[in-house]
N, C-alpha and C. Protein backbone atom coordinates (compact mmCIF):
# COMPACT_ATOMS: atom_id res chain seq x y z
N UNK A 1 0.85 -1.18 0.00
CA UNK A 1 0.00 0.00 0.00
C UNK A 1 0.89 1.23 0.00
N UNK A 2 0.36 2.31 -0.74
CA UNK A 2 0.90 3.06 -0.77
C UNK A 2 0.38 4.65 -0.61
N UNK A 3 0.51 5.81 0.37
CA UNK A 3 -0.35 6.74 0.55
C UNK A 3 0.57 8.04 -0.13
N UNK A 4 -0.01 9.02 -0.60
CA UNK A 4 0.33 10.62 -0.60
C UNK A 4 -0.68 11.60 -0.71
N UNK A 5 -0.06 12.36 -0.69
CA UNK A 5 -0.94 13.89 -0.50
C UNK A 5 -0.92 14.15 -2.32
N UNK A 6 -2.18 14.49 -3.38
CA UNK A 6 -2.11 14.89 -4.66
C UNK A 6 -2.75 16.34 -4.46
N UNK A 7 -1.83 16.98 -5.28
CA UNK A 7 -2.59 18.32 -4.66
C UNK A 7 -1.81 18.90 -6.43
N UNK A 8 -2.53 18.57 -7.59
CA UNK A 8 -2.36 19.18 -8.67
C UNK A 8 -2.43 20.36 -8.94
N UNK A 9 -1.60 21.48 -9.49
CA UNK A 9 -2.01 22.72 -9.80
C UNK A 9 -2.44 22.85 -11.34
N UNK A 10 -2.84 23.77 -11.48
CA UNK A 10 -4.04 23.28 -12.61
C UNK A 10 -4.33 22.84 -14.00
N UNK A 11 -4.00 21.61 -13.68
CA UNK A 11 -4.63 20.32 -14.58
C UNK A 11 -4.04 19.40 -13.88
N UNK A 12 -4.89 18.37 -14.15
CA UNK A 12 -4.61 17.05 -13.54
C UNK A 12 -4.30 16.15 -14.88
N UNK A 13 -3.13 15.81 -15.41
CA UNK A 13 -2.43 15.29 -16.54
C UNK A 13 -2.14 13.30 -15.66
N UNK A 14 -2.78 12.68 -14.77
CA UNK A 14 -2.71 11.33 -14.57
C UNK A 14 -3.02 10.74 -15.33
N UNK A 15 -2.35 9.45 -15.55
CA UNK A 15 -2.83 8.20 -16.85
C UNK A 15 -3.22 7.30 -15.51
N UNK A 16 -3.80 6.18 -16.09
CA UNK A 16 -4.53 5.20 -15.60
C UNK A 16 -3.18 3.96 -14.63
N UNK A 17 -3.64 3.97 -13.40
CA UNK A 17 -2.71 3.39 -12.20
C UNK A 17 -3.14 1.55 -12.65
N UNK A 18 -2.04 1.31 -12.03
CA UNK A 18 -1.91 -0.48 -11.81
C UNK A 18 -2.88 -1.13 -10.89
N UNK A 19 -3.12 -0.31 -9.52
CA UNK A 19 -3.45 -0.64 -8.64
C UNK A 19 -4.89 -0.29 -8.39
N UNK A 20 -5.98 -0.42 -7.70
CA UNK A 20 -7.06 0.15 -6.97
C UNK A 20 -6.53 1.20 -6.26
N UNK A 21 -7.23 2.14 -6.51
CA UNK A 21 -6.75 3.41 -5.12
C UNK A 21 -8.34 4.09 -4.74
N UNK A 22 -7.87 4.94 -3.79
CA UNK A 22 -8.70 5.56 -3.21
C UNK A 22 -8.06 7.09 -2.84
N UNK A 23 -9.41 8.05 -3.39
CA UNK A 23 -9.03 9.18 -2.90
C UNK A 23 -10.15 9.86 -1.51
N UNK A 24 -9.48 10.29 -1.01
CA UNK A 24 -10.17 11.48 0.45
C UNK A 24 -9.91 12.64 -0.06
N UNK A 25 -11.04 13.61 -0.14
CA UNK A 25 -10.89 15.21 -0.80
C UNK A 25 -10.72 15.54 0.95
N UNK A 26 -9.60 15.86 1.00
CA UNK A 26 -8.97 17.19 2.27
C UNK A 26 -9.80 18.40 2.39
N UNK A 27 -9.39 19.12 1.30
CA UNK A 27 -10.07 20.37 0.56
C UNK A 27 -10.34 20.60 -1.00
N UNK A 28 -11.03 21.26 -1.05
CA UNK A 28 -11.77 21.89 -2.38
C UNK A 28 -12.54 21.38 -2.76
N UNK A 29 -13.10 21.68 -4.43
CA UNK A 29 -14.46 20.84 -4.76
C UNK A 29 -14.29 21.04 -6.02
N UNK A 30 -14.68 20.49 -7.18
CA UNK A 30 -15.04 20.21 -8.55
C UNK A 30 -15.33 19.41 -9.38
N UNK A 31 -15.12 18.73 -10.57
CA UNK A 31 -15.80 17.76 -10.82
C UNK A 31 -14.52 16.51 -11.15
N UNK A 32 -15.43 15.40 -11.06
CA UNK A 32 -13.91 13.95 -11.11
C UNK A 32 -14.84 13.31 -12.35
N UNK A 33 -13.78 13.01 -13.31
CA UNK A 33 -14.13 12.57 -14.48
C UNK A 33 -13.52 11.11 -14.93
N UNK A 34 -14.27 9.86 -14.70
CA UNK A 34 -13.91 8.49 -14.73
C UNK A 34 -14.58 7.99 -15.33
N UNK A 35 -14.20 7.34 -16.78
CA UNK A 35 -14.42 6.72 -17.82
C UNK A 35 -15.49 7.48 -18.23
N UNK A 36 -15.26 8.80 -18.58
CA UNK A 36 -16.05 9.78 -19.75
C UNK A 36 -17.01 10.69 -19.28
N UNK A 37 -17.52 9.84 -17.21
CA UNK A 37 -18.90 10.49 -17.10
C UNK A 37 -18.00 11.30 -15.45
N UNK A 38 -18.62 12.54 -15.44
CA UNK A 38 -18.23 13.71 -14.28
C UNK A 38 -18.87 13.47 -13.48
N UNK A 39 -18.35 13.54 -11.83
CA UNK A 39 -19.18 13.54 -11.29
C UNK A 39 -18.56 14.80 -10.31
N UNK A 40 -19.51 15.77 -9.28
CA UNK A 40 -18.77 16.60 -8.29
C UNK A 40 -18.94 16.01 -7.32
N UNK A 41 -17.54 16.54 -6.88
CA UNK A 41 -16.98 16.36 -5.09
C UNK A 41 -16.70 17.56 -4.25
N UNK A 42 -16.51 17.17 -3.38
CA UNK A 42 -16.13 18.26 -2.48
C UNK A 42 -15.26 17.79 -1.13
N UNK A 43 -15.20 18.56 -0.25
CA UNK A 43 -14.11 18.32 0.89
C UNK A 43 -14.87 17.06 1.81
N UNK A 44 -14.56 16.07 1.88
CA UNK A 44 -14.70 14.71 2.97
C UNK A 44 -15.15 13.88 2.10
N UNK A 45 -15.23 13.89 0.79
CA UNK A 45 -16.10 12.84 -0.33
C UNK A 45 -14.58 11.73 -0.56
N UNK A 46 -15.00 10.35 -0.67
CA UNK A 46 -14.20 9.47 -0.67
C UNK A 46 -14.71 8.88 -2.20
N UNK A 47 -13.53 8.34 -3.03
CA UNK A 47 -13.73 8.40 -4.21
C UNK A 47 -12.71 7.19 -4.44
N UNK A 48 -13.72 6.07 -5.39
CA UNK A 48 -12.56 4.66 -5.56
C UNK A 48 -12.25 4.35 -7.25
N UNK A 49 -11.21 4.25 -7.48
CA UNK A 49 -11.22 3.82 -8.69
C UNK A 49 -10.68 2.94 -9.48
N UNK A 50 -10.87 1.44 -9.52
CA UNK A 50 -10.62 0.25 -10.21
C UNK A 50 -9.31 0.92 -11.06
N UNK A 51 -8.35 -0.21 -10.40
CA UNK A 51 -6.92 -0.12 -11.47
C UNK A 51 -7.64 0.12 -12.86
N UNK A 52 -6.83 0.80 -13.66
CA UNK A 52 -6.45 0.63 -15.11
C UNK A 52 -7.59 1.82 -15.34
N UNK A 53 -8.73 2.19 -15.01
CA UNK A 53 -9.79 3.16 -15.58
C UNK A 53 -9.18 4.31 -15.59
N UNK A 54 -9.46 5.31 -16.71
CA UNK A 54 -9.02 6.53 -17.30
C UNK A 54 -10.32 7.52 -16.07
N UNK A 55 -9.28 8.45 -15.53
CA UNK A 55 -9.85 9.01 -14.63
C UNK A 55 -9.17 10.69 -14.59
N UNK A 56 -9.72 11.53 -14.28
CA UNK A 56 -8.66 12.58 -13.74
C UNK A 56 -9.81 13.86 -12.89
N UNK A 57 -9.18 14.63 -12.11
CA UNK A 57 -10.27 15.55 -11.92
C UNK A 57 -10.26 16.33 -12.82
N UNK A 58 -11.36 17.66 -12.77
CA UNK A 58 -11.15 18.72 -13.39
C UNK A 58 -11.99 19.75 -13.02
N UNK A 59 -12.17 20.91 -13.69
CA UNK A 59 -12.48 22.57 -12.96
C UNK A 59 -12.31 22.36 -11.31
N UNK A 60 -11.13 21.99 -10.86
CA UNK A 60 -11.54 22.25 -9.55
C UNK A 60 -10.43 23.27 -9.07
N UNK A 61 -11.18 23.51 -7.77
CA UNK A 61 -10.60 24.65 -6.92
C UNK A 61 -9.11 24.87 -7.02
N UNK A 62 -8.40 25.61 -6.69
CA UNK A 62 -7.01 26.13 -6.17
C UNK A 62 -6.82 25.49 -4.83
N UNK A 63 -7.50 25.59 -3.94
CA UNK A 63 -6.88 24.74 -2.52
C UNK A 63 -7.60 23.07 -2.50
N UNK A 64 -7.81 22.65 -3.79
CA UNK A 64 -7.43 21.03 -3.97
C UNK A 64 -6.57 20.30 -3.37
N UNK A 65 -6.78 19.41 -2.49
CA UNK A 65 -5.49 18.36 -2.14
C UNK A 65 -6.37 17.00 -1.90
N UNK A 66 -6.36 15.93 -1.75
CA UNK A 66 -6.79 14.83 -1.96
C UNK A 66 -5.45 13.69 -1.05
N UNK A 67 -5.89 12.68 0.05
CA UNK A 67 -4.90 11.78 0.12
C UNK A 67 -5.31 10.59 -0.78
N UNK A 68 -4.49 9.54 -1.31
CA UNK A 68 -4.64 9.42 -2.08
C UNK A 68 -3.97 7.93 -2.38
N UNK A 69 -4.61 7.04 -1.93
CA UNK A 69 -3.99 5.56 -1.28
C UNK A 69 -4.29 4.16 -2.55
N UNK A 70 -2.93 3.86 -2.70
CA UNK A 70 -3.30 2.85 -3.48
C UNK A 70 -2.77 1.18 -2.81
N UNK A 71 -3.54 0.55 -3.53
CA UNK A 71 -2.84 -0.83 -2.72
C UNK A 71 -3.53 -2.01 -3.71
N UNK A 72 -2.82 -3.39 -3.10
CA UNK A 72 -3.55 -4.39 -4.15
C UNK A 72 -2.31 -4.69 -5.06
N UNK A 73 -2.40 -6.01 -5.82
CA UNK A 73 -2.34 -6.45 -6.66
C UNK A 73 -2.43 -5.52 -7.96
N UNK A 74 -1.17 -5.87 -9.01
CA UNK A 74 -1.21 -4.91 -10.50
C UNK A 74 -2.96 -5.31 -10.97
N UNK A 75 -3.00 -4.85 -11.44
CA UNK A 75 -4.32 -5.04 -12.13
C UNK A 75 -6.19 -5.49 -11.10
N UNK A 76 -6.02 -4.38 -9.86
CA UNK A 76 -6.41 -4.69 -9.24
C UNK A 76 -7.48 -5.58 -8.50
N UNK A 77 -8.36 -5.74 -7.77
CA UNK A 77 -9.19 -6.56 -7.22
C UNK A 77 -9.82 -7.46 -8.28
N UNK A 78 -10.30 -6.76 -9.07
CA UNK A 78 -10.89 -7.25 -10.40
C UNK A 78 -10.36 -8.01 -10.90
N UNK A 79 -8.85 -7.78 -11.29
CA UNK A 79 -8.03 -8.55 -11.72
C UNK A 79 -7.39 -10.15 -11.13
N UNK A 80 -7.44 -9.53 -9.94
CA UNK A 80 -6.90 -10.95 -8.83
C UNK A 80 -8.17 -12.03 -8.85
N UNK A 81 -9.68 -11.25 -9.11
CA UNK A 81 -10.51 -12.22 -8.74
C UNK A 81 -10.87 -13.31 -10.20
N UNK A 82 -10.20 -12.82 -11.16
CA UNK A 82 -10.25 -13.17 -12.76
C UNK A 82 -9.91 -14.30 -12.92
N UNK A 83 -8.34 -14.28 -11.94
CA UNK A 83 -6.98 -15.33 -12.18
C UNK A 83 -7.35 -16.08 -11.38
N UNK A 84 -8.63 -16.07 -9.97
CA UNK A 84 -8.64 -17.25 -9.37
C UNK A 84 -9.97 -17.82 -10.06
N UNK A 85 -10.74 -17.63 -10.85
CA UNK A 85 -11.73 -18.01 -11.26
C UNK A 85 -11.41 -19.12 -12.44
């Protein structure tokens, strides 16, 4: 597992992670855009997103920061439950 603080200044330029992660909005608010469809957040909203999906935020605030935890197996949960099936 692995944790940090993402606190992008403005644009969020991420490609798609190995792992499952999870974000915690710290501060700010705007919209999170995962596999094509937006949704808004704001400060205490917890947000998960299956390894490999094309994700990034966008229009959001200036005091944005997010922690931001990944863990699991490459190709995450989804993936592990594939290979035992």
């Amino acid at each position: 597992m692995k944790v940090g603080l993402y606190a992008p200044v403005g644009e969020d330029t991420q490609t798609p992670h190995k792992q499952d992660e999870l974000y915690v909005i710290v501060s700010g608010s705007g919209l999170f855009e995962k596999e094509g469809e937006r949704h808004p957040f704001t400060t205490n909203d917890v947000i998960f997103v299956p390894a490999g999906e094309h994700h990034r935020f966008v229009d959001f605030t200036a005091d944005f920061s997010a922690w931001v935890i990944f863990w699991g197996v490459e190709g995450g949960e989804r993936g592990a439950e594939s290979k035992v099936n």
